[in-house]
N, C-alpha and C. Protein backbone atom coordinates (compact mmCIF):
# COMPACT_ATOMS: atom_id res chain seq x y z
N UNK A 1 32.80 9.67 12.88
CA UNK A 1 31.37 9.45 13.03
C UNK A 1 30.65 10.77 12.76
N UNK A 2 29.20 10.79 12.32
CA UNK A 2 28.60 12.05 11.54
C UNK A 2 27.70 11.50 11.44
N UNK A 3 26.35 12.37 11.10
CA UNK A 3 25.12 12.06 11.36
C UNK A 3 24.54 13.09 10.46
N UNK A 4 23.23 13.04 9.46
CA UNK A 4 23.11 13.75 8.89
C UNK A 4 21.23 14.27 9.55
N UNK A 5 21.29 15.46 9.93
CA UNK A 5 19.89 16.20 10.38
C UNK A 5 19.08 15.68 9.96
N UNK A 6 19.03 15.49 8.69
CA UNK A 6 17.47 15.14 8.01
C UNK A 6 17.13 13.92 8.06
N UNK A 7 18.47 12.83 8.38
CA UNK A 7 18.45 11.12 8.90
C UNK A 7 17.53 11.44 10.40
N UNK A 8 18.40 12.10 10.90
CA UNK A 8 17.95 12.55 12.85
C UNK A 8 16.59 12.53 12.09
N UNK A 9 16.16 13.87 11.50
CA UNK A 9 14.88 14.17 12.09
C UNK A 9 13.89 13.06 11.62
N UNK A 10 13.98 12.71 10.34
CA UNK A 10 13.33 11.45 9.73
C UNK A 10 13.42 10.17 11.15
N UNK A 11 14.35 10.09 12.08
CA UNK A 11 13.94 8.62 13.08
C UNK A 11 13.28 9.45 13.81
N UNK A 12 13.81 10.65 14.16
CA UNK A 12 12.81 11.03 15.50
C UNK A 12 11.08 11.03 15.09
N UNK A 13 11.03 11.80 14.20
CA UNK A 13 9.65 11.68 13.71
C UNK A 13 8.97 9.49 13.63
N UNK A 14 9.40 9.08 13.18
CA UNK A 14 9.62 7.60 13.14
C UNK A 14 8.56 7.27 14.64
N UNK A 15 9.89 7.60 15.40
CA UNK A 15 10.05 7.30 16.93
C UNK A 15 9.03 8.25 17.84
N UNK A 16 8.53 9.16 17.13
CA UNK A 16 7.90 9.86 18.26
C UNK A 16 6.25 10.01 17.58
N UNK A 17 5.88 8.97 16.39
CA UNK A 17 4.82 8.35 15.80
C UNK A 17 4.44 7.38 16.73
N UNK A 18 5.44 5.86 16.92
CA UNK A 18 5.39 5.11 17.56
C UNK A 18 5.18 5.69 18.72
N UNK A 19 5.55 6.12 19.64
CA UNK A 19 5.41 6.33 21.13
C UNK A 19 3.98 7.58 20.87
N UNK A 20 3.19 8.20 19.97
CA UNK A 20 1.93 9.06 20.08
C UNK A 20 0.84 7.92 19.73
N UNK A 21 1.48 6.82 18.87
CA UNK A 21 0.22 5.66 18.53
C UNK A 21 0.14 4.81 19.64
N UNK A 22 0.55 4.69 20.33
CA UNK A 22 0.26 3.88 22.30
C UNK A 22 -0.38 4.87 23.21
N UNK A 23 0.21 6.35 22.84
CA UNK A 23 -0.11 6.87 23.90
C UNK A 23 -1.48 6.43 24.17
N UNK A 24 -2.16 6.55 23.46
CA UNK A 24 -4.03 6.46 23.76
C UNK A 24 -4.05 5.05 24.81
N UNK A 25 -3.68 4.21 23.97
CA UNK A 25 -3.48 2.88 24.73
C UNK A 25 -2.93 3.12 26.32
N UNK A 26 -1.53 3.37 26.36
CA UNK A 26 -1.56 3.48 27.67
C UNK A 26 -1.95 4.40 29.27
N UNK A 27 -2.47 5.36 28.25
CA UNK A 27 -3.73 6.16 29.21
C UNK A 27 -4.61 5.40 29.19
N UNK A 28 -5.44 4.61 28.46
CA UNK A 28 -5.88 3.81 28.90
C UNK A 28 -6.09 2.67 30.47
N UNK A 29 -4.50 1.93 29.96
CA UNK A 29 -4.59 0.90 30.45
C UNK A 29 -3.93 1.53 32.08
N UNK A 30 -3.37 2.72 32.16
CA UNK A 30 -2.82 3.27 33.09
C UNK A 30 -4.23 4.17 34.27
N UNK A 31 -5.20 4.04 33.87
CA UNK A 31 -6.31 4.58 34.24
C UNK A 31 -6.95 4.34 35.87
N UNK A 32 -5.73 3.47 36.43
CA UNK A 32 -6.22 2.96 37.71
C UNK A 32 -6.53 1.72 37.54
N UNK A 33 -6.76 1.07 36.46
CA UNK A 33 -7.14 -0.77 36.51
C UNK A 33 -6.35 -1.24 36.11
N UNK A 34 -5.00 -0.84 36.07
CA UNK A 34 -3.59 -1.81 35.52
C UNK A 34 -2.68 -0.81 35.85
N UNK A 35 -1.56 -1.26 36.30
CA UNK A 35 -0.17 -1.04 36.46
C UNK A 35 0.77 -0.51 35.78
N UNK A 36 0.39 -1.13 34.65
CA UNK A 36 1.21 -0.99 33.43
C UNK A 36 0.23 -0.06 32.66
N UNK A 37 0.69 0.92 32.07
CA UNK A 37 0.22 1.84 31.22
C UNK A 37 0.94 2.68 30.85
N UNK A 38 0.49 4.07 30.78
CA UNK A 38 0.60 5.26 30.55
C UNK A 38 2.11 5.33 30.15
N UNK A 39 3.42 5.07 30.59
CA UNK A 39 4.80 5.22 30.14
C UNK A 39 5.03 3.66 29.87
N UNK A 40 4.79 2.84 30.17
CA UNK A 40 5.02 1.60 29.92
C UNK A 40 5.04 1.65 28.44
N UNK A 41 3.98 1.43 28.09
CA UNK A 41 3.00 1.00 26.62
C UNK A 41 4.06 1.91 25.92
N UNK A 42 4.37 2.96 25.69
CA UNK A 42 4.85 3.83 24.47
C UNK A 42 5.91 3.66 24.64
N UNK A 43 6.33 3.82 25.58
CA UNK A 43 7.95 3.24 25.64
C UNK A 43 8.55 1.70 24.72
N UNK A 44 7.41 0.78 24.90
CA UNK A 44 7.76 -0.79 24.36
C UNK A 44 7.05 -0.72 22.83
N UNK A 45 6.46 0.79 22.46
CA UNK A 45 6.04 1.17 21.02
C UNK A 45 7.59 1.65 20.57
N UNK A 46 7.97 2.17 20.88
CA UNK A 46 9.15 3.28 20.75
C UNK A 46 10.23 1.97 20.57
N UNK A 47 10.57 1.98 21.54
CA UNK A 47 11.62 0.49 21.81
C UNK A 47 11.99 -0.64 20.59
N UNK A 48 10.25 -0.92 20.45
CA UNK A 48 10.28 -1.96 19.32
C UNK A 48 10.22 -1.28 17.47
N UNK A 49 10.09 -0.04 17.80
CA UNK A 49 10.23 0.78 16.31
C UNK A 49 11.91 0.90 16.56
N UNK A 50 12.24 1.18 17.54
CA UNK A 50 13.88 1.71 17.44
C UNK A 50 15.01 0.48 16.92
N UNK A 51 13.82 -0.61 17.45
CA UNK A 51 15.14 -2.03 17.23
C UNK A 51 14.74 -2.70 16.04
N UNK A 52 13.13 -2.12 15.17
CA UNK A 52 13.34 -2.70 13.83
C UNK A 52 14.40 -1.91 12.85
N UNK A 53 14.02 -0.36 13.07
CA UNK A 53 15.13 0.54 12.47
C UNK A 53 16.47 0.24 12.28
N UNK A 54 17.19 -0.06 13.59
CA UNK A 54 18.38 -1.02 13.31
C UNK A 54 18.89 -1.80 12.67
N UNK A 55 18.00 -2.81 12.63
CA UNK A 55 18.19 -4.14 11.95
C UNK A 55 17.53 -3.39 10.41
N UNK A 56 16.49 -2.77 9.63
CA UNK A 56 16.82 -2.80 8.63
C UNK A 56 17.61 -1.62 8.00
N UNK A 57 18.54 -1.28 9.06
CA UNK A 57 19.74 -0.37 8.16
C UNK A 57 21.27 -1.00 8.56
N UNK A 58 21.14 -2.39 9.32
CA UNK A 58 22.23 -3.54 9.43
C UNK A 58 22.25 -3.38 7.73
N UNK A 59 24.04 -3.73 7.05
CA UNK A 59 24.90 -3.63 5.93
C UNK A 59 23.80 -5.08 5.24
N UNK A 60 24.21 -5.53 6.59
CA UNK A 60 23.50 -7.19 5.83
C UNK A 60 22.03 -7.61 5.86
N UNK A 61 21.25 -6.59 6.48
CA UNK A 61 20.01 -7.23 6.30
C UNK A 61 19.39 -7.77 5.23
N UNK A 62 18.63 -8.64 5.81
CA UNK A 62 17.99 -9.65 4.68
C UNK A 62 16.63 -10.18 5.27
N UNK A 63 15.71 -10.28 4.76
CA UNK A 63 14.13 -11.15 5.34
C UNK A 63 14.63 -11.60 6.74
N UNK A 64 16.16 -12.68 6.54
CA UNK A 64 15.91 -13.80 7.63
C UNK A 64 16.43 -13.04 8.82
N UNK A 65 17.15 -11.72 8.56
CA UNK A 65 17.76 -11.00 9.82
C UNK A 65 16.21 -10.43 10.39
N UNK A 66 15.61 -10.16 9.50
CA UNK A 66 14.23 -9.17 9.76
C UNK A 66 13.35 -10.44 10.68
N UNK A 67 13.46 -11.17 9.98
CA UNK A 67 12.40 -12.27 10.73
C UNK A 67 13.04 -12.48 11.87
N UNK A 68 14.47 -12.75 12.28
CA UNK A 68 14.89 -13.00 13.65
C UNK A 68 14.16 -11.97 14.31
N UNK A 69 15.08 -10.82 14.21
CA UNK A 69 14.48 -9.31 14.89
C UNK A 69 13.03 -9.90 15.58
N UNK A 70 12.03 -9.86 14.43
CA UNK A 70 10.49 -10.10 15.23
C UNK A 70 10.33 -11.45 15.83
N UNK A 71 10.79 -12.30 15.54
CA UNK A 71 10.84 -13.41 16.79
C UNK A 71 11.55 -12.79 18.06
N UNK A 72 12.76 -12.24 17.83
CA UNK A 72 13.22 -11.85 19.42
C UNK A 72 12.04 -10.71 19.69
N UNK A 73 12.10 -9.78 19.21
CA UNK A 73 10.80 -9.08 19.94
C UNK A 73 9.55 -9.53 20.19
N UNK A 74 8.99 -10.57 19.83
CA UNK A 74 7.71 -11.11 19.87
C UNK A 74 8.26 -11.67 21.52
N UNK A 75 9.23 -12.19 21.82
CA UNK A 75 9.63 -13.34 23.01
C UNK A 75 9.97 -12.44 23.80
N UNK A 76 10.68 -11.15 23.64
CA UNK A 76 10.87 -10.06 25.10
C UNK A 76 9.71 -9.23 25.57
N UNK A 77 8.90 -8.73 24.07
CA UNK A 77 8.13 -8.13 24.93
C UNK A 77 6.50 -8.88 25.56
N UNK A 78 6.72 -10.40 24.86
CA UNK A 78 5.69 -11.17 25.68
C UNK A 78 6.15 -11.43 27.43
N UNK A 79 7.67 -11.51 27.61
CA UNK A 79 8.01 -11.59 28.69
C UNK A 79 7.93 -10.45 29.24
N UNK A 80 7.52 -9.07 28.85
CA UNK A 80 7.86 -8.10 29.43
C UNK A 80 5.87 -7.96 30.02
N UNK A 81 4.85 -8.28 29.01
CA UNK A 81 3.64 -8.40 28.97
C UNK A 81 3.67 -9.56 30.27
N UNK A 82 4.22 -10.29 30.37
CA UNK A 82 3.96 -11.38 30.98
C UNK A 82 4.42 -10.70 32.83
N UNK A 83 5.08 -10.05 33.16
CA UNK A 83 4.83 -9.17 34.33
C UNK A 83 3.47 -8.40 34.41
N UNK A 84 2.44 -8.31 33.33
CA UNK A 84 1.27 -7.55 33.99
C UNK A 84 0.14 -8.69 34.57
N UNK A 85 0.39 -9.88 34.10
CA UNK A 85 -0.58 -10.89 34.58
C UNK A 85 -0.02 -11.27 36.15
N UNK A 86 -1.23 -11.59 36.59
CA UNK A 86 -1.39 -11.96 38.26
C UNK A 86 -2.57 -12.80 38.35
N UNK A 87 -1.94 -13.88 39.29
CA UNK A 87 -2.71 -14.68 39.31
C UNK A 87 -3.09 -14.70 40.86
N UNK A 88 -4.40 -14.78 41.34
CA UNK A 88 -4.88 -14.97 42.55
C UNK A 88 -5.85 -16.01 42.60
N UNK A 89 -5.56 -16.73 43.63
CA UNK A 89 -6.93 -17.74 44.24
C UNK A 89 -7.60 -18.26 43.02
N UNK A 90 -7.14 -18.48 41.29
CA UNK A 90 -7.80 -18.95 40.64
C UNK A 90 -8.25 -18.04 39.76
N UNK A 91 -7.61 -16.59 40.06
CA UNK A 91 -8.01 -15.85 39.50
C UNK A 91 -7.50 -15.35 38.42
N UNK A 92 -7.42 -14.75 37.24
CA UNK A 92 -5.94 -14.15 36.44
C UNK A 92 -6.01 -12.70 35.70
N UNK A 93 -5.56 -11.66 36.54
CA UNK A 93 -6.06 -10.43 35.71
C UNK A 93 -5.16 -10.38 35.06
N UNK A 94 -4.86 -9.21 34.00
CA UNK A 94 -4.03 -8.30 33.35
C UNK A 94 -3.82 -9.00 31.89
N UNK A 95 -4.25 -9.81 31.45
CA UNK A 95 -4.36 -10.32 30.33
C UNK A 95 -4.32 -9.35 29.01
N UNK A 96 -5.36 -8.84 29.43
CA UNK A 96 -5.55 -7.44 28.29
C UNK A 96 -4.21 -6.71 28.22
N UNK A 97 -4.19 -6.47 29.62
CA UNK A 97 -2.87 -5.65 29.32
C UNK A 97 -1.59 -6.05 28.76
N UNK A 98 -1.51 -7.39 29.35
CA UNK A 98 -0.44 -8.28 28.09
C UNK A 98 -0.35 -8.56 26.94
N UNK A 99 -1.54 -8.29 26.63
CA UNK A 99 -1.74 -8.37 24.98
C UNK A 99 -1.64 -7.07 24.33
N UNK A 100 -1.97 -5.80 24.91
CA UNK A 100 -1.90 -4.30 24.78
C UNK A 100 -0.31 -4.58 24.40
N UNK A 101 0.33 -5.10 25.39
CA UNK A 101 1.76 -4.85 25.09
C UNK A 101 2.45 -4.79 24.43
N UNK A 102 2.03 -6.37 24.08
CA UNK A 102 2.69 -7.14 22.39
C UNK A 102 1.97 -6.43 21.16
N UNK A 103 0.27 -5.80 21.83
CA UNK A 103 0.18 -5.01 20.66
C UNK A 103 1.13 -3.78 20.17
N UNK A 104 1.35 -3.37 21.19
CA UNK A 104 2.33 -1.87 21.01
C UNK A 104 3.63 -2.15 20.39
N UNK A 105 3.89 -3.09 20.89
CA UNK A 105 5.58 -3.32 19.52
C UNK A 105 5.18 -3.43 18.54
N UNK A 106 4.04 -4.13 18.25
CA UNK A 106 3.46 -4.50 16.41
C UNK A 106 3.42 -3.21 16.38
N UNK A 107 3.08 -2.39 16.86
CA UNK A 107 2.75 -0.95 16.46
C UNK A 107 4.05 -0.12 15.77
N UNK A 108 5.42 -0.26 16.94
CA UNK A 108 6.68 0.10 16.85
C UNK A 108 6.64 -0.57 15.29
N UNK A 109 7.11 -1.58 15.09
CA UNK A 109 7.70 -2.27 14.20
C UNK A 109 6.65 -1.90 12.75
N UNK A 110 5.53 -1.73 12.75
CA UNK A 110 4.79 -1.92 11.91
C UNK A 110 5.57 -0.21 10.95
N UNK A 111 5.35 0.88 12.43
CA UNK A 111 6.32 2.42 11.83
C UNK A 111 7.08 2.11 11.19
N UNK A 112 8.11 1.47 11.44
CA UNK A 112 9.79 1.10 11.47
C UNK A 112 9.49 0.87 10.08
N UNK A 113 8.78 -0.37 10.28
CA UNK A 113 8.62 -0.36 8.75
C UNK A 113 8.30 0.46 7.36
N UNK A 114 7.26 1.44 7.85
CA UNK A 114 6.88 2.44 6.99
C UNK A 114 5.48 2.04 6.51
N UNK A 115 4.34 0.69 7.34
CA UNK A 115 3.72 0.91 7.06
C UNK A 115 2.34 1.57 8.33
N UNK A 116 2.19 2.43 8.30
CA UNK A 116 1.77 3.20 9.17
C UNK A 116 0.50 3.08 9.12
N UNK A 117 -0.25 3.00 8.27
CA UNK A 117 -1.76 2.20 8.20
C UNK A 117 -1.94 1.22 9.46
N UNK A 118 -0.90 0.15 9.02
CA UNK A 118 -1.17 -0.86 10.07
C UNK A 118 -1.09 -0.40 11.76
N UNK A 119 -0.28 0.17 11.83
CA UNK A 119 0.14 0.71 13.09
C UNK A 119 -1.33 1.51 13.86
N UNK A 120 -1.54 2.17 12.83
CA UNK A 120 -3.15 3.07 13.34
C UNK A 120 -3.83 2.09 13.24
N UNK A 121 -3.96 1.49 12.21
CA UNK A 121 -5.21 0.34 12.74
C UNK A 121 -5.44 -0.64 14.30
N UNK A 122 -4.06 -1.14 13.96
CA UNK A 122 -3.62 -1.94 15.36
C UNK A 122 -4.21 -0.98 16.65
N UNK A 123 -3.36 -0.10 16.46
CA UNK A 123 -4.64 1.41 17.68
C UNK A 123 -5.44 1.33 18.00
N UNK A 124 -6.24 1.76 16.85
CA UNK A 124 -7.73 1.85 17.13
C UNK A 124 -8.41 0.76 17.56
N UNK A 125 -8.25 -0.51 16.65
CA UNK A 125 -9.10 -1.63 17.24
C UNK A 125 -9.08 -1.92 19.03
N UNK A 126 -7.19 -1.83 19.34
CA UNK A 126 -7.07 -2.05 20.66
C UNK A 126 -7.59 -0.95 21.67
N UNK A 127 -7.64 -0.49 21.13
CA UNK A 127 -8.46 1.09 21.92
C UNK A 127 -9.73 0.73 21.82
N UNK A 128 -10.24 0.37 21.01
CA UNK A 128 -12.12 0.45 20.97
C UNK A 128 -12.55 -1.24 21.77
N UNK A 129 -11.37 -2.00 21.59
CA UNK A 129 -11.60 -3.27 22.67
C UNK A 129 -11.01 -2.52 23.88
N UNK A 130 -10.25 -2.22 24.27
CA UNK A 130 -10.35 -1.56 25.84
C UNK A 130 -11.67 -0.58 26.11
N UNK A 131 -11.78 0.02 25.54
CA UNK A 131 -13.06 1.22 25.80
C UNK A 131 -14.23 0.56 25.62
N UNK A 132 -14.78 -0.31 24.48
CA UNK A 132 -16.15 -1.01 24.39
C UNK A 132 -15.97 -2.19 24.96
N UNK A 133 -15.43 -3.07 24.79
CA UNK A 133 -15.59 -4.33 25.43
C UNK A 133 -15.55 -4.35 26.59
N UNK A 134 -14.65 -3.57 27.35
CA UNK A 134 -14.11 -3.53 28.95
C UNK A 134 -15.85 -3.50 29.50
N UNK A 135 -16.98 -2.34 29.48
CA UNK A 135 -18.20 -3.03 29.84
C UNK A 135 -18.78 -3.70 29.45
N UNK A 136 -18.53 -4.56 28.26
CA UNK A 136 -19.46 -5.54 28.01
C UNK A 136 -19.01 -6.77 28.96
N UNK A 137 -17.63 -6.90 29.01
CA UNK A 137 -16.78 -7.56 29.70
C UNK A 137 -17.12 -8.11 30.76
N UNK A 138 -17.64 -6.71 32.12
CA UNK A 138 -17.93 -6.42 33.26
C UNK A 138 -19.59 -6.91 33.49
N UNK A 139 -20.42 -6.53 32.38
CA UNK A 139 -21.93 -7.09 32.48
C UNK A 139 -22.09 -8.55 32.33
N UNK A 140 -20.86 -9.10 31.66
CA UNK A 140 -21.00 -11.14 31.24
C UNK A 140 -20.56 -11.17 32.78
N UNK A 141 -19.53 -10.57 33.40
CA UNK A 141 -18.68 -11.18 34.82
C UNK A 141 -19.92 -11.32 36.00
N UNK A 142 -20.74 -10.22 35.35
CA UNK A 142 -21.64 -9.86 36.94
C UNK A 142 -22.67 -10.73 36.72
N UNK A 143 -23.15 -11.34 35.91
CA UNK A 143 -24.35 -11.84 35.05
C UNK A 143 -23.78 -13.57 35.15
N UNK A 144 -22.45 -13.77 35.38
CA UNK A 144 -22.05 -15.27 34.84
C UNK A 144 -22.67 -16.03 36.92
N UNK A 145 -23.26 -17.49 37.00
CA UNK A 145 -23.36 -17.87 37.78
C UNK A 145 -22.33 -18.06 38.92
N UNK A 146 -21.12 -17.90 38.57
CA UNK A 146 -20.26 -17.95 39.86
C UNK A 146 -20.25 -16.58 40.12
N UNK A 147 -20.63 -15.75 39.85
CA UNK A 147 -20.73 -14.13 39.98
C UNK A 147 -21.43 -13.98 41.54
């Protein structure tokens, strides 16, 4: 077994793209109004770039191995998103943050792939819906009649 430096440094760089394109996100979502954040989020960026990498340097990959891959990751890390929702008295927070989640693997995977556009885009939008919407959010809640 052997490993060649410039393979290393080429994933680490990969891998440490993915886990700097969440970071924003999960300072975010780690800010005191969710649970899940700050190491969560980049970690399940990281995670899901590390396990597309795999699969497309599998001998046999092919579309349909690639397409499994993102169905199983679409289904773990919705289950993994699916621990930030809570439901009370009718109530259901963390939504956002479950969706942050599943955003952050698109993020992983989107690296993995090499297209990195997407990955920043995916970012930013989810960043500027946590940061702008979150008060517009809060003025419909206070403003709605069961308020």
């Amino acid at each position: 077994m052997h490993f060649e430096v410039d393979v290393l440094i080429g994933y680490f760089w990969q891998l440490a793209l993915a886990f700097a394109l969440a970071l924003p996100l999960g300072w975010e979502r780690g800010s005191g109004r969710s649970s899940v954040g700050f190491r969560t989020l980049p970690v399940v960026a990281m995670a899901s770039c590390g396990f597309a990498l795999l699969a497309i340097k599998l001998p046999d990959a092919d579309a349909g191995s690639l397409t499994r891959l993102l169905q199983g990751l679409m289904g773990g890390i919705g289950f993994i998103g699916g621990g930030a929702i809570i439901k009370n008295n009718g109530s259901v927070k963390g939504l956002v943050t479950a969706a942050s989640v599943w955003n952050v693997g698109a993020i992983g995977v989107a690296v993995a792939f090499g297209i990195v556009e997407i990955a920043v885009v995916l970012m930013m939008l989810n960043l500027a819906v946590l940061l702008l919407l979150t008060p517009v959010a809060k003025i419909v809640a206070d403003n709605s009649p069961d308020a």
